[in-house]
Protein backbone atom coordinates (compact mmCIF):
# COMPACT_ATOMS: atom_id res chain seq x y z
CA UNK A 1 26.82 40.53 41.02
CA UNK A 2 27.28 37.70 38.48
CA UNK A 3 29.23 34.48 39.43
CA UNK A 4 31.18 33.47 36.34
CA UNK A 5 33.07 29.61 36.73
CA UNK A 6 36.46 30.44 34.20
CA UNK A 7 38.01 27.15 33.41
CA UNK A 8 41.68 27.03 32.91
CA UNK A 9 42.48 24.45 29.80
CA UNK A 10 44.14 22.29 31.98
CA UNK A 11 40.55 22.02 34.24
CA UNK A 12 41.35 24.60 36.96
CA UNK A 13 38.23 26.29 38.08
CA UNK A 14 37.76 30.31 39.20
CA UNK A 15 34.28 30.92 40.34
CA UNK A 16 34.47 34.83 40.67
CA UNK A 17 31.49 37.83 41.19
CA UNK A 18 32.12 39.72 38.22
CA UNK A 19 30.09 43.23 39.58
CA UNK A 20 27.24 44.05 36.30
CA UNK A 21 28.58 46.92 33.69
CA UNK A 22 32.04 44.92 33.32
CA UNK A 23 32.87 42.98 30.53
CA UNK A 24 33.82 39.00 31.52
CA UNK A 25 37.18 40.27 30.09
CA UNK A 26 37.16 42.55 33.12
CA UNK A 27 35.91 40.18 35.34
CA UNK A 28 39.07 37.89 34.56
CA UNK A 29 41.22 40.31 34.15
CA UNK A 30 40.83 42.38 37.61
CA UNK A 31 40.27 38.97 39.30
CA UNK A 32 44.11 37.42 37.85
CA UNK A 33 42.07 34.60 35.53
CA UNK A 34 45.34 33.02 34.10
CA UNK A 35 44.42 32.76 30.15
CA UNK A 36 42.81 35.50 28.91
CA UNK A 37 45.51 37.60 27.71
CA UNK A 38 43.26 40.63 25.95
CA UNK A 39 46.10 42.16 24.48
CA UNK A 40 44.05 44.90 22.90
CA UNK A 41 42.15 45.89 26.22
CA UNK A 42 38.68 45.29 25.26
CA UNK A 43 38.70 46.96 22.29
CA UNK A 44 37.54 44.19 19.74
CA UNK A 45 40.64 44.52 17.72
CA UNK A 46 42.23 40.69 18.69
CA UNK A 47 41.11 37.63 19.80
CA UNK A 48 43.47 36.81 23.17
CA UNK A 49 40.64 36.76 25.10
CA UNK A 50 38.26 33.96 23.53
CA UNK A 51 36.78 31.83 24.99
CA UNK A 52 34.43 28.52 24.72
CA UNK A 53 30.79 29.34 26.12
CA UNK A 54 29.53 26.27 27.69
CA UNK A 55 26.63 24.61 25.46
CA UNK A 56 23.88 25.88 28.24
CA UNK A 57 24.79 29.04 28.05
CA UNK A 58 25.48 29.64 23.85
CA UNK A 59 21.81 31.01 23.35
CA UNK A 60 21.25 33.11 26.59
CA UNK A 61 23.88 35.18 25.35
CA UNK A 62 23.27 38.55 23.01
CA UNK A 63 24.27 37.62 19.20
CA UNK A 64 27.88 38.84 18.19
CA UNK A 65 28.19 41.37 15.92
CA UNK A 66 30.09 41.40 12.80
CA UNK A 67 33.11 42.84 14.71
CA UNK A 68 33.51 39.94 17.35
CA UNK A 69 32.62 37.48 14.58
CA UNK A 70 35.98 38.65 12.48
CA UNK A 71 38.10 38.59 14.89
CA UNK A 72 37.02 34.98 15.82
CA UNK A 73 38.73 34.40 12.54
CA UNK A 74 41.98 34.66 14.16
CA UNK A 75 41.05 33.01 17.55
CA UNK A 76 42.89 29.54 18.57
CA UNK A 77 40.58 27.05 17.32
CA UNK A 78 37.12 28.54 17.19
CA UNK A 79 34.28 26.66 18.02
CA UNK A 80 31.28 27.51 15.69
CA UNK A 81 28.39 27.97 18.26
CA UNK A 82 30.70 28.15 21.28
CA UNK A 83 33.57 30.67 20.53
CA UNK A 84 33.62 34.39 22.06
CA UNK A 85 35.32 37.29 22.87
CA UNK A 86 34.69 38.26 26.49
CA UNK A 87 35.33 41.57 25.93
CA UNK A 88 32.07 41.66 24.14
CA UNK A 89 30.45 39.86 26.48
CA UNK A 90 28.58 42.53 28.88
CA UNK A 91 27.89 41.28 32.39
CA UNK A 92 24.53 41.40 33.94
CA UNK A 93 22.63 39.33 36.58
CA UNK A 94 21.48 37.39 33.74
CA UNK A 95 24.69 36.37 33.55
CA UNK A 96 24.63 34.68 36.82
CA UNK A 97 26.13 31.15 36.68
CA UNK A 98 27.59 31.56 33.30
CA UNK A 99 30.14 28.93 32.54
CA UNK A 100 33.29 29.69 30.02
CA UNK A 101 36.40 27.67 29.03
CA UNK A 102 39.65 29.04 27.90
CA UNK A 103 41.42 27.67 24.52
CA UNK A 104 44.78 25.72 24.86
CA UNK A 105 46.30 29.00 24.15
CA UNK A 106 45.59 32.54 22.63
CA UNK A 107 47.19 33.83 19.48
């Protein structure tokens, strides 16, 4: 398992084990993580479930791929170097500790 800390834009912390194979999508998602919407499921094809990758973490994670990087055009305030979509984000125990921030909102 992978603890992930999700931090609600108002501050609110959820340290959850997000089991490895899931996407941190999933992990908020089947653990009630209030703002990450992922309207289209996981399927890459919107941007309610971006994110902010905390600063530590931006280079531990795999590079996007052109996919993830166009729909960031439509996120809430991207964050060059920061911004994600956790459905593209697969978990594994390298993963462990990983630190994200939800946007003000998702559109």
């Amino acid at each position: 398992m992978a603890k992930i800390t999700y931090i609600e834009h108002g501050g609110k912390e959820h340290v959850v084990d997000v089991a490895p194979g899931l996407t941190v999508m999933e992990g908020a998602r089947d653990n009630n993580i209030p703002g990450i919407e992922a309207d289209c499921g996981g399927a890459c094809a919107c941007s309610t479930c971006h994110v902010y990758v905390d600063p530590a973490w931006a280079d531990k994670l795999p590079a996007m791929d052109g996919m993830e990087e166009d729909m960031l055009d439509f996120a809430f305030e991207p964050k060059p170097g920061q911004s994600r979509l956790t459905c593209q984000l697969k978990v594994t125990e390298d993963l462990d500790g990983l630190v994200v921030q939800m946007p003000e909102r998702q559109i």
